[in-house]
N, C-alpha and C. Protein backbone atom coordinates (compact mmCIF):
# COMPACT_ATOMS: atom_id res chain seq x y z
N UNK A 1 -4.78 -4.46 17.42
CA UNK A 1 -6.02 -5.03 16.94
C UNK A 1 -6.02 -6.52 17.23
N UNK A 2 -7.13 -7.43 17.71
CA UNK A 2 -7.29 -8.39 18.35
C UNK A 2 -7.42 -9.07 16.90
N UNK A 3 -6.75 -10.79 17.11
CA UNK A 3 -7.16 -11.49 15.89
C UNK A 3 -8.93 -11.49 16.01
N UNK A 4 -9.74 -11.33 16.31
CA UNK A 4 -11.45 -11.26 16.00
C UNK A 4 -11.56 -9.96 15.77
N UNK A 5 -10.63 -8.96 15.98
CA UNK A 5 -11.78 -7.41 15.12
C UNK A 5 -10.99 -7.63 13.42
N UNK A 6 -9.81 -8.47 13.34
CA UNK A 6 -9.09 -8.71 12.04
C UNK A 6 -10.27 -9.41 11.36
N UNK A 7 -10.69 -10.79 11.51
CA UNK A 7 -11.34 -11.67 11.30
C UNK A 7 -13.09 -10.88 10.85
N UNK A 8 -13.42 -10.00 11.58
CA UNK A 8 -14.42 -9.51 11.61
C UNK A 8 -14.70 -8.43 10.76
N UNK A 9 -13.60 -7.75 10.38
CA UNK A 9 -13.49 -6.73 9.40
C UNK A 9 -12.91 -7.49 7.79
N UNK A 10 -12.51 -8.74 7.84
CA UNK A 10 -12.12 -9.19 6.10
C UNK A 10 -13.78 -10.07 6.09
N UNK A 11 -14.65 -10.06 7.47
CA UNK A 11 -15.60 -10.93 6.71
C UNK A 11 -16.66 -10.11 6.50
N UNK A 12 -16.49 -8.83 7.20
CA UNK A 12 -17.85 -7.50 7.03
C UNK A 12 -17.20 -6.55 5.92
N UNK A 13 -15.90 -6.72 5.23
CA UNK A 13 -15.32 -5.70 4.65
C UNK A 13 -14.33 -6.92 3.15
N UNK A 14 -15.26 -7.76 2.58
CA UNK A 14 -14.40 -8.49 1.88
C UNK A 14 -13.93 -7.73 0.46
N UNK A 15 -14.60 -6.69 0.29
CA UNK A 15 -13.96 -5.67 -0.98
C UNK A 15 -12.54 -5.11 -0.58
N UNK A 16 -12.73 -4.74 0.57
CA UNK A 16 -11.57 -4.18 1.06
C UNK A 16 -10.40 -4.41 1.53
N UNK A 17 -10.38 -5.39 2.16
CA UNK A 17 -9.99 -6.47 2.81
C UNK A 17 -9.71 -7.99 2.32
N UNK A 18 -8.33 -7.79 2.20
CA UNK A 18 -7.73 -8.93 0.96
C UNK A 18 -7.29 -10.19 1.46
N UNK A 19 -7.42 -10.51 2.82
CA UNK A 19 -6.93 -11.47 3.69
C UNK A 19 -7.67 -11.92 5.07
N UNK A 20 -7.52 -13.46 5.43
CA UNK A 20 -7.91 -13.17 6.43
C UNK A 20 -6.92 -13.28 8.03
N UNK A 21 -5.81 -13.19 7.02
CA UNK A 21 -4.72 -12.76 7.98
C UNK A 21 -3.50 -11.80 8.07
N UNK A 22 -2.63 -11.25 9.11
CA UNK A 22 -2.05 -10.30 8.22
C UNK A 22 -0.60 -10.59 7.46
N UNK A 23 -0.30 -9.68 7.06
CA UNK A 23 1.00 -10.38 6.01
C UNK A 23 2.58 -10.55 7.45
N UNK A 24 2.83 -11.43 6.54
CA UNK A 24 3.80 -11.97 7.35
C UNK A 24 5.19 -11.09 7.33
N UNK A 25 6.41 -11.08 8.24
CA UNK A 25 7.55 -10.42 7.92
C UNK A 25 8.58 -10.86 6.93
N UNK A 26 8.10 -11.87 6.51
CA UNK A 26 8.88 -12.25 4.90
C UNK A 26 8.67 -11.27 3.93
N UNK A 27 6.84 -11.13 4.09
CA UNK A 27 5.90 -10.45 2.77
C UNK A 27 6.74 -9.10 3.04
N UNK A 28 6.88 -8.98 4.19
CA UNK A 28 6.81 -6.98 4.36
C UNK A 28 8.18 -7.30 4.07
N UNK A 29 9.36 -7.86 4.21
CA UNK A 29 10.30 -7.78 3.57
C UNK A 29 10.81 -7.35 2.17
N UNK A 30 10.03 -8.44 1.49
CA UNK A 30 9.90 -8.54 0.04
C UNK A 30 9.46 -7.02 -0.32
N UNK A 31 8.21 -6.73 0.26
CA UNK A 31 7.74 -5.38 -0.16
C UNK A 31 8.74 -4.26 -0.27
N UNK A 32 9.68 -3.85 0.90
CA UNK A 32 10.40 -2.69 1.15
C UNK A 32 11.23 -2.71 1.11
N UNK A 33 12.56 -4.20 -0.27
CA UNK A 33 13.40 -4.81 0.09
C UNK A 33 14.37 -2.97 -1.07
N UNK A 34 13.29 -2.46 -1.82
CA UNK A 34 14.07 -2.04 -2.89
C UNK A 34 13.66 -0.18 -2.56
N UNK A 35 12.76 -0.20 -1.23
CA UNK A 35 12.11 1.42 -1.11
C UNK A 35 13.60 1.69 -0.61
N UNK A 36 13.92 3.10 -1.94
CA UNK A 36 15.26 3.99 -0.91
C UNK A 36 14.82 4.96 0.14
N UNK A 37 14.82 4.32 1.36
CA UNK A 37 14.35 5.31 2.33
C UNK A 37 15.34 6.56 2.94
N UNK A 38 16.71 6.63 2.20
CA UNK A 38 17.47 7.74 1.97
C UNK A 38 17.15 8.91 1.70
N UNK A 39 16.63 8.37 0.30
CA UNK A 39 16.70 9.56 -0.51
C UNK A 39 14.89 9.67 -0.28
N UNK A 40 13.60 9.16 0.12
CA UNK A 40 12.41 9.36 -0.33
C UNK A 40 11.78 10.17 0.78
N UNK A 41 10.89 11.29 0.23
CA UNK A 41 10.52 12.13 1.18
C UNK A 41 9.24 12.12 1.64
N UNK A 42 8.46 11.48 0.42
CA UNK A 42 7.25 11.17 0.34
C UNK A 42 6.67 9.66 -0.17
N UNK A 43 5.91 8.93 0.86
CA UNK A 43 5.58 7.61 0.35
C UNK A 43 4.04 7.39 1.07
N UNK A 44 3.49 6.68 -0.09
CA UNK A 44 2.38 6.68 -0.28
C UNK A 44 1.94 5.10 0.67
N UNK A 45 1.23 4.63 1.45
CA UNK A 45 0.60 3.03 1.64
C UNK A 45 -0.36 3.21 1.46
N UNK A 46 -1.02 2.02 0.95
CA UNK A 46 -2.88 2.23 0.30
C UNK A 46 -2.84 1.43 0.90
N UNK A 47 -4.28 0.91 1.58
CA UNK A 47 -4.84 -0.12 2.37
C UNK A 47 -3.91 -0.76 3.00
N UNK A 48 -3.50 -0.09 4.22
CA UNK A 48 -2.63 -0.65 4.99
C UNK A 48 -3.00 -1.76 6.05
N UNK A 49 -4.05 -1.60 6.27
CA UNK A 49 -5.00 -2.70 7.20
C UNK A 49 -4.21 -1.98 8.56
N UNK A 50 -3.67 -3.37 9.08
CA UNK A 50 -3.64 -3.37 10.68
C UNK A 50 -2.41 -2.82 10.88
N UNK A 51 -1.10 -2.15 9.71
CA UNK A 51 -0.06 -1.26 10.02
C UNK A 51 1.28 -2.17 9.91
N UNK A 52 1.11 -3.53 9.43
CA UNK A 52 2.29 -4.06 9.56
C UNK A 52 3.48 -3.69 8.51
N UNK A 53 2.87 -3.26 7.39
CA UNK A 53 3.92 -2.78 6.36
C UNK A 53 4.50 -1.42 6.88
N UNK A 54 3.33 -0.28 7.58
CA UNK A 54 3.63 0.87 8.47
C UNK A 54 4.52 1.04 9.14
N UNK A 55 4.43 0.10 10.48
CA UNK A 55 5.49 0.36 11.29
C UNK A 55 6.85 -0.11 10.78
N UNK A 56 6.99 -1.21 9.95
CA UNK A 56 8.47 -1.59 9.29
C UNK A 56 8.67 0.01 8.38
N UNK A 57 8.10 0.39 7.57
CA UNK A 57 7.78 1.83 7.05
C UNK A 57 8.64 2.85 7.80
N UNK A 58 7.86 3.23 9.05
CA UNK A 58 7.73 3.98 10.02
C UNK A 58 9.63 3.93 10.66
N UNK A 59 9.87 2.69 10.80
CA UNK A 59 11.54 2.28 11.03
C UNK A 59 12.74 2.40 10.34
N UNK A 60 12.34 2.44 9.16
CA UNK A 60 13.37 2.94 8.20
C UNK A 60 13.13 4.21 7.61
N UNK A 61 12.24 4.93 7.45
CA UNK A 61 12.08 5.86 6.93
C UNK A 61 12.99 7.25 8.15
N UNK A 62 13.17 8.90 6.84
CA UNK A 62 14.15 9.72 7.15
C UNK A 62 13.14 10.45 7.98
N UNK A 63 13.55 11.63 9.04
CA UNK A 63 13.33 11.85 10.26
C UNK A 63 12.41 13.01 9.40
N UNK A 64 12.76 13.40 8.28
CA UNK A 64 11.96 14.63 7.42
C UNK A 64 11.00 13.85 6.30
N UNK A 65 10.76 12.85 6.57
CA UNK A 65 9.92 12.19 5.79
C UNK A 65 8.15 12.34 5.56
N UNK A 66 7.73 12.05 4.72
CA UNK A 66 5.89 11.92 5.01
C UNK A 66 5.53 10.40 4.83
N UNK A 67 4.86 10.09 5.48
CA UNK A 67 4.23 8.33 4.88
C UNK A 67 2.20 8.73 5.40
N UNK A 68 1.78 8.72 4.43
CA UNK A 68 0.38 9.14 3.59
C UNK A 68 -0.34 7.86 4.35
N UNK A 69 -0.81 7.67 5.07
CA UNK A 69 -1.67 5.77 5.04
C UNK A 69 -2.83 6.24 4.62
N UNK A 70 -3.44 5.53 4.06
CA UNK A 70 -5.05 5.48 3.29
C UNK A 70 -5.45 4.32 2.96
N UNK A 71 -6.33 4.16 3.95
CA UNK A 71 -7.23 3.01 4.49
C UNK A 71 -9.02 3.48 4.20
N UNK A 72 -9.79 2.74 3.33
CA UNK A 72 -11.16 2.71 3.85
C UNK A 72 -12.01 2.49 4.77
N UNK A 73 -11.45 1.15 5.35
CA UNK A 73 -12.11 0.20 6.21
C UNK A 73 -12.24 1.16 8.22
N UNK A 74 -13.26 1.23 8.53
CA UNK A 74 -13.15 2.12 9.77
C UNK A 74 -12.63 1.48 10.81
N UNK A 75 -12.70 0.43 10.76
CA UNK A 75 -12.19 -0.42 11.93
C UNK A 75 -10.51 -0.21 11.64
N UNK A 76 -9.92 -0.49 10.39
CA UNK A 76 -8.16 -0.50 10.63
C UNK A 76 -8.03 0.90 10.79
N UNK A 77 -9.02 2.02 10.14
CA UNK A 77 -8.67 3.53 10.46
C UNK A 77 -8.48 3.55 11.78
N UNK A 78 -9.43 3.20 12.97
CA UNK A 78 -9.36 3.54 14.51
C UNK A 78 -8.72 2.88 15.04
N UNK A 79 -7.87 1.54 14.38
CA UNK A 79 -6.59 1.12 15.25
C UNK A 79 -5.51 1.61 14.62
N UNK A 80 -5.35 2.25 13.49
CA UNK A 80 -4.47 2.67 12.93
C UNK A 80 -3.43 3.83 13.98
N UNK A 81 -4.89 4.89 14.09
CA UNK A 81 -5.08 6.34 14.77
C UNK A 81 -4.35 5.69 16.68
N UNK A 82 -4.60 4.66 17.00
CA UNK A 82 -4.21 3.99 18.30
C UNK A 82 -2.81 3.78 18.19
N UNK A 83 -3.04 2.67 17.47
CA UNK A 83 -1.60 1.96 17.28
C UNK A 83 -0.17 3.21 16.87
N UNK A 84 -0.53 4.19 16.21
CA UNK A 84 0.30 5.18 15.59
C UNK A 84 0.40 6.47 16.30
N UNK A 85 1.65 6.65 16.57
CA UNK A 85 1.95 7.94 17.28
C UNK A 85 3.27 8.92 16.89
N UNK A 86 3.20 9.06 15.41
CA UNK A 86 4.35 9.39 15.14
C UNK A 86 4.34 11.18 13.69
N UNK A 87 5.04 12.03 14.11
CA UNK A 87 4.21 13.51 13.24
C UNK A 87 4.67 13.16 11.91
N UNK A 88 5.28 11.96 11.37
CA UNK A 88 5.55 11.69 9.78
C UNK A 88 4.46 11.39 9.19
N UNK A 89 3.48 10.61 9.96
CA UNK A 89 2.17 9.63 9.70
C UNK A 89 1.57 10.87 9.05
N UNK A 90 0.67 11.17 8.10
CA UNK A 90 -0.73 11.54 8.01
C UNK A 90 -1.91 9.66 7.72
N UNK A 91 -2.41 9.27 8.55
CA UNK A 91 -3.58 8.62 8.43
C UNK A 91 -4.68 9.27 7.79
N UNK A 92 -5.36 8.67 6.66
CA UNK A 92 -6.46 9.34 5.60
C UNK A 92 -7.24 8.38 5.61
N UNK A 93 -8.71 8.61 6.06
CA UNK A 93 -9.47 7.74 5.70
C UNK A 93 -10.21 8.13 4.59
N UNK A 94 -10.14 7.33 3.39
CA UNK A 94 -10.42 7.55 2.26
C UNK A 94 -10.41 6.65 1.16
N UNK A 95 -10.59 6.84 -0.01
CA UNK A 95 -10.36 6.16 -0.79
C UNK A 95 -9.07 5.97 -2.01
N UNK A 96 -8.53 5.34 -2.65
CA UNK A 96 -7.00 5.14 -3.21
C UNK A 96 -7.41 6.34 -4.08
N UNK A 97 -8.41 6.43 -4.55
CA UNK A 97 -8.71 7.02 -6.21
C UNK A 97 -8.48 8.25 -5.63
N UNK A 98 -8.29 8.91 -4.28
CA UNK A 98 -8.29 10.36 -4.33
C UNK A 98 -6.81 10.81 -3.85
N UNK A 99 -5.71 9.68 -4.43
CA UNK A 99 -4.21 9.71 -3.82
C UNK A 99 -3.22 10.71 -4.30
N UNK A 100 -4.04 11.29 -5.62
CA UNK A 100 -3.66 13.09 -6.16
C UNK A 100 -3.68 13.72 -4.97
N UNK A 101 -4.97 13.73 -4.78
CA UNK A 101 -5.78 14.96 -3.94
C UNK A 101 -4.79 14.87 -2.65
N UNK A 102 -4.46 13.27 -2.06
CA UNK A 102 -4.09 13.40 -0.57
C UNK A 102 -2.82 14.09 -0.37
N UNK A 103 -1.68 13.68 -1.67
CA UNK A 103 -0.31 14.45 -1.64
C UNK A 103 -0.37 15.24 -2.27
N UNK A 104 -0.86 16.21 -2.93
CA UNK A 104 -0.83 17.40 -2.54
C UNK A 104 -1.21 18.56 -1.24
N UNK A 105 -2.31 17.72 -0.52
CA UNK A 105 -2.41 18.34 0.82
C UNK A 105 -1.40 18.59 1.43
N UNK A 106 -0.30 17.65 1.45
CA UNK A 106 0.63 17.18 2.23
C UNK A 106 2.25 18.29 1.55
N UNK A 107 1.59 19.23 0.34
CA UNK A 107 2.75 19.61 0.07
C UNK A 107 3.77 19.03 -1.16
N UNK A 108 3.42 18.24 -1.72
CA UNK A 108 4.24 17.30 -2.73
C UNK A 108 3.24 17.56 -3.45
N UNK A 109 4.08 17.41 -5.03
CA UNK A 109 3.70 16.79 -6.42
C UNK A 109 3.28 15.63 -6.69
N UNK A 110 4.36 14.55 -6.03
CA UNK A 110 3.83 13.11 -6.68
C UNK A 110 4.88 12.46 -5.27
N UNK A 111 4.78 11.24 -5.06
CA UNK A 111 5.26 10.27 -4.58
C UNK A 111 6.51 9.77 -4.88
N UNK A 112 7.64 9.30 -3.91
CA UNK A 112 8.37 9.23 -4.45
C UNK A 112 8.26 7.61 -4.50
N UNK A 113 7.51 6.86 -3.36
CA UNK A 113 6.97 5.47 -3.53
C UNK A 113 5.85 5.08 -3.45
N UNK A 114 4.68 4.36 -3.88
CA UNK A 114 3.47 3.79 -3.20
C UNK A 114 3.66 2.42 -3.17
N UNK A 115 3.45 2.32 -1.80
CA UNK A 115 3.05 0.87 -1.30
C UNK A 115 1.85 0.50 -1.18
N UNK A 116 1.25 -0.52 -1.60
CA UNK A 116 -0.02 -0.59 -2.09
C UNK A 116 -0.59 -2.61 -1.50
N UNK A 117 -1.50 -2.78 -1.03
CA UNK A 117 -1.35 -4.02 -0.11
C UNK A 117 -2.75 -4.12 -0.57
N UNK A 118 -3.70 -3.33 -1.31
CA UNK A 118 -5.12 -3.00 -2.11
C UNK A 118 -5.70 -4.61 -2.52
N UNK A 119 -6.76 -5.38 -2.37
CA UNK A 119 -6.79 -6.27 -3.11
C UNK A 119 -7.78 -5.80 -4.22
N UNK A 120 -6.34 -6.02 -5.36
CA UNK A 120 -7.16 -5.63 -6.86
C UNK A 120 -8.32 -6.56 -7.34
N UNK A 121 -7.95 -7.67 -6.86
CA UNK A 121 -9.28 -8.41 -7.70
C UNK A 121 -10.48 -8.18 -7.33
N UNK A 122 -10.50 -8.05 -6.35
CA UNK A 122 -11.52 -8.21 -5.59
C UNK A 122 -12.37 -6.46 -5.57
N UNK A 123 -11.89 -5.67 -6.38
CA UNK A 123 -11.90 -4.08 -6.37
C UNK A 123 -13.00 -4.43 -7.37
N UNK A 124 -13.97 -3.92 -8.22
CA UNK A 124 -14.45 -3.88 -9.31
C UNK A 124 -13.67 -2.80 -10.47
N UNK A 125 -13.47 -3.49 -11.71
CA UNK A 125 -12.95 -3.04 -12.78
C UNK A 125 -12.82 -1.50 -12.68
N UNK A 126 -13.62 -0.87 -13.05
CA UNK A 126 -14.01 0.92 -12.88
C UNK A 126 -13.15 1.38 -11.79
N UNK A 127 -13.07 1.47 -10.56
CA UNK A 127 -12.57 1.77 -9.07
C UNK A 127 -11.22 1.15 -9.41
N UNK A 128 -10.37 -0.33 -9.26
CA UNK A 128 -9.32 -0.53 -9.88
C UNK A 128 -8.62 0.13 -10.57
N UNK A 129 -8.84 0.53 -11.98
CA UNK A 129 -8.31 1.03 -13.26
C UNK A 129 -8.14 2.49 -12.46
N UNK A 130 -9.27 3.37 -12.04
CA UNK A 130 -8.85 4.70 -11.65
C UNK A 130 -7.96 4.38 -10.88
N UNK A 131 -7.99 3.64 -9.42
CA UNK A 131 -6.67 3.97 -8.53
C UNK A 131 -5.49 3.76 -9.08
N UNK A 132 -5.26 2.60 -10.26
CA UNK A 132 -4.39 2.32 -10.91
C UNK A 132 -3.72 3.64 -11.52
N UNK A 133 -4.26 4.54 -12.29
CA UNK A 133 -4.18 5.36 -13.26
C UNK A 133 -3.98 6.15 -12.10
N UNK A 134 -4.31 6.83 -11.27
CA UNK A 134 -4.34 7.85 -10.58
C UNK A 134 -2.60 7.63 -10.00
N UNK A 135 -2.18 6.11 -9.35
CA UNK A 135 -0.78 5.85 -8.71
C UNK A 135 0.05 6.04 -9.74
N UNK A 136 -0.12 6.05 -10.81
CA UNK A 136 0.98 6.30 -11.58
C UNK A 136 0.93 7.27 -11.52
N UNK A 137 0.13 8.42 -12.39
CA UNK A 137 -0.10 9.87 -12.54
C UNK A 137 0.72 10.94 -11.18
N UNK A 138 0.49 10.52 -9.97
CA UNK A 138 0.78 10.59 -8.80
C UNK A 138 2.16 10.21 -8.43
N UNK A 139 3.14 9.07 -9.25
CA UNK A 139 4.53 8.73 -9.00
C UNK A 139 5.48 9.43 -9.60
N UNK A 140 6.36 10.12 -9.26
CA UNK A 140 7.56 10.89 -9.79
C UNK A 140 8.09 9.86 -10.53
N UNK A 141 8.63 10.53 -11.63
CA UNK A 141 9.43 9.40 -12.79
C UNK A 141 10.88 9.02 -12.11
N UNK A 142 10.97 7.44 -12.47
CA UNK A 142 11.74 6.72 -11.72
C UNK A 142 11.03 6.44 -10.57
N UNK A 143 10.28 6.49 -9.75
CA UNK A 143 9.51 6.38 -8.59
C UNK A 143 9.12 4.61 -8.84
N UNK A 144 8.73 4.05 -7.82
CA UNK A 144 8.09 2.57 -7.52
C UNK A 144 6.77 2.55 -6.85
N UNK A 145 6.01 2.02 -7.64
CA UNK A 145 4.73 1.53 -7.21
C UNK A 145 4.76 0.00 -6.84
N UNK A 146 4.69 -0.48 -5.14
CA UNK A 146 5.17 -1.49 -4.90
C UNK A 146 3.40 -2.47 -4.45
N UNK A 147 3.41 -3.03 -5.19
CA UNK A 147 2.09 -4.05 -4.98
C UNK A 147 2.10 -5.29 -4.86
N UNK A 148 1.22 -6.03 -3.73
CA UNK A 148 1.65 -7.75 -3.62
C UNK A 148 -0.19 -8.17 -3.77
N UNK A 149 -0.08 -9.34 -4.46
CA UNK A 149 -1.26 -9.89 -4.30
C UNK A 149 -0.83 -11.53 -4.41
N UNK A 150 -2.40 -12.55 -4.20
CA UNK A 150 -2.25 -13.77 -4.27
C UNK A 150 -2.01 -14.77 -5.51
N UNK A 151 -2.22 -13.79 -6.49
CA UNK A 151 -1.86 -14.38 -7.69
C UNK A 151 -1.53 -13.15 -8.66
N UNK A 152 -1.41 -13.97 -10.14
CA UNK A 152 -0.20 -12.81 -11.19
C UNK A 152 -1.72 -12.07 -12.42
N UNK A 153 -2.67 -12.80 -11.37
CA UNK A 153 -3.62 -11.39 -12.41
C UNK A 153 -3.66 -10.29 -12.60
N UNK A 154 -3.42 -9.15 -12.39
CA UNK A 154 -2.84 -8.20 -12.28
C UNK A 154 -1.55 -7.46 -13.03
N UNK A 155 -1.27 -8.66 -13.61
CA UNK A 155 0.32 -8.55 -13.98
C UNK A 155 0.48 -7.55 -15.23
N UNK A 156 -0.94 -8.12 -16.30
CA UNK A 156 -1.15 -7.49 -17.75
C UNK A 156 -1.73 -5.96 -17.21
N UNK A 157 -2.25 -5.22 -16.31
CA UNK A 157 -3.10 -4.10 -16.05
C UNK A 157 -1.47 -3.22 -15.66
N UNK A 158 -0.44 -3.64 -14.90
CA UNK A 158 0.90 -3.14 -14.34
C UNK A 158 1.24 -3.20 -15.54
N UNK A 159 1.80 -4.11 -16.42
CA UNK A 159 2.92 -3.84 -17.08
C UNK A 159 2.36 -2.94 -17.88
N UNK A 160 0.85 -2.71 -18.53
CA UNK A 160 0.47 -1.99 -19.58
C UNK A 160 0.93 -0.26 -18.66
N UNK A 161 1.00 -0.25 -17.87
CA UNK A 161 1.10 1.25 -17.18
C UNK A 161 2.75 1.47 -16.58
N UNK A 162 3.60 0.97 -16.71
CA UNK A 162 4.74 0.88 -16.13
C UNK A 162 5.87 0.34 -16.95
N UNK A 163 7.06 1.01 -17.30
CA UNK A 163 7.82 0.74 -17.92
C UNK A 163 8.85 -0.42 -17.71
N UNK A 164 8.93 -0.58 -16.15
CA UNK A 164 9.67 -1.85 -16.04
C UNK A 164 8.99 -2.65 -14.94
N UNK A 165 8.52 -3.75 -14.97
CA UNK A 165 7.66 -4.16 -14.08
C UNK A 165 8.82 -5.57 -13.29
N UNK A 166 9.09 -5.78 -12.45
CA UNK A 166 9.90 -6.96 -11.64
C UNK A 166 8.91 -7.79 -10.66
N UNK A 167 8.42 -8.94 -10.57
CA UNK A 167 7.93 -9.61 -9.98
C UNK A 167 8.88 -10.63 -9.01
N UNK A 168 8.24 -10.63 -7.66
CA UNK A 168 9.01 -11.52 -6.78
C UNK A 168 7.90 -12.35 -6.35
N UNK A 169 8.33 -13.40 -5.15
CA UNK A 169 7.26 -14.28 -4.44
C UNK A 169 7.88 -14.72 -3.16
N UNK A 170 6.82 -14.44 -2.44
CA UNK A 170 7.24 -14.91 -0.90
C UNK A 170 6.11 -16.48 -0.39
N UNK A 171 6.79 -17.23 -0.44
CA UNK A 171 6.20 -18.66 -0.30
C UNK A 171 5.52 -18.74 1.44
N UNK A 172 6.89 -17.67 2.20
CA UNK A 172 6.59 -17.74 3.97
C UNK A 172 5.53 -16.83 3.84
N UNK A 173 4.38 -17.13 3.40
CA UNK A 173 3.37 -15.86 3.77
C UNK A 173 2.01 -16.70 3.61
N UNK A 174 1.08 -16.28 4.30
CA UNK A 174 -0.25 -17.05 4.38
C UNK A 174 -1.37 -16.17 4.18
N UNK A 175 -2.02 -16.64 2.30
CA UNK A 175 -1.40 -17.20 1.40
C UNK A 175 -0.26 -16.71 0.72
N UNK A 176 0.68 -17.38 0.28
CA UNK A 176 1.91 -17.43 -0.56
C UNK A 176 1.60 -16.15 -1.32
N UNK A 177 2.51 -15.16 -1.50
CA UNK A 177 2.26 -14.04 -2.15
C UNK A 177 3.20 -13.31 -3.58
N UNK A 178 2.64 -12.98 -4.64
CA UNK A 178 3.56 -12.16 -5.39
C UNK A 178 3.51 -10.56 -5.04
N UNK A 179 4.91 -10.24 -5.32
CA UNK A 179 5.16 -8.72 -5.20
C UNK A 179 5.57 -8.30 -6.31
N UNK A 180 4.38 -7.33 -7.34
CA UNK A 180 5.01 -6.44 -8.25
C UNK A 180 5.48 -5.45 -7.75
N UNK A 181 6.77 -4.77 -8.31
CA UNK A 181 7.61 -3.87 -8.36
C UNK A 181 7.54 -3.61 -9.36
N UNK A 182 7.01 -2.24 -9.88
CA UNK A 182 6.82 -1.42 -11.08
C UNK A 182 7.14 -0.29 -10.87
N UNK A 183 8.53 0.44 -12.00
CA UNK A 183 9.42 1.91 -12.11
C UNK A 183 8.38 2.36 -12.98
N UNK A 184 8.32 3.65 -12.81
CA UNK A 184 7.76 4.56 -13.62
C UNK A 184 8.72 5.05 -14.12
């Protein structure tokens, strides 16, 4: 994806679309510093955009693995479907709130991780709270729901749903980012 169809989709797609650039390899670090890609068979990414958390994803993950992407936005869906050539992928164009519905298609109960790159604020309250409620409902106990945003608003909506919530921050990222890490 060209930096102008990026640029063009966070300014025609600003609900969806949490940046107007993509996350850096610090951020995706931080994100996947704690996913056991050993033991996990099933992992969830919500709004993956342009695939950069994916393909780091896609590299560590086990050869019997599933990784779920679910993206709204049509433009990262059809570079997604390009950029990706691999039979672990299912690509879903859809929405977070139906992330029951997608793993069970796929054969699973619940998740054993979701990675989640969603910008909550910018979600309206109603739509938020369900995908919220739905990723937990959806996470196997002990499981990680891994979420980064630009600030710690968010923080009181996680901890109220998650028993241990760990916050990090990646300063090398544009803008500077926190990563909740929340165990179910």
């Amino acid at each position: 994806m060209s930096k102008k169809d990026f640029f063009k989709a966070f300014f025609t797609s600003r609900k969806v679309t949490g940046s107007v650039v993509p996350s850096s390899r610090f951020l995706t670090g931080k994100m996947l510093e704690t996913v056991d890609f050993g033991s996990a068979r099933c992992i969830v990414e919500l709004g993956p955009g342009t695939g950069v958390f994916t393909k780091e994803i896609l590299k560590r993950m086990q050869p019997d693995a599933k990784l779920l992407v679910v993206e709204l936005n049509d433009t990262f869906v059809d570079n997604l479907k390009q950029l990706i050539d691999d039979p672990r992928v299912v690509i879903i164009h859809g929405s977070a709130e139906n992330i029951g519905e997608y793993i069970r298609e796929q054969g699973f109960e619940r998740a054993d991780f979701i990675i989640s790159s969603l910008p909550l604020t910018t979600i309206p309250q109603e739509i938020r709270q369900s995908i919220l409620k739905k990723a937990y409902e959806f996470l196997k106990e002990g499981g990680q729901f891994i979420q980064f945003q630009y600030s710690m608003h968010q923080r009181k909506n996680l901890k109220q749903l998650y028993r241990k919530l760990e916050l990090a921050y990646t300063p090398l990222n544009f803008p500077p980012a926190f990563v909740y890490r929340c165990t179910k």
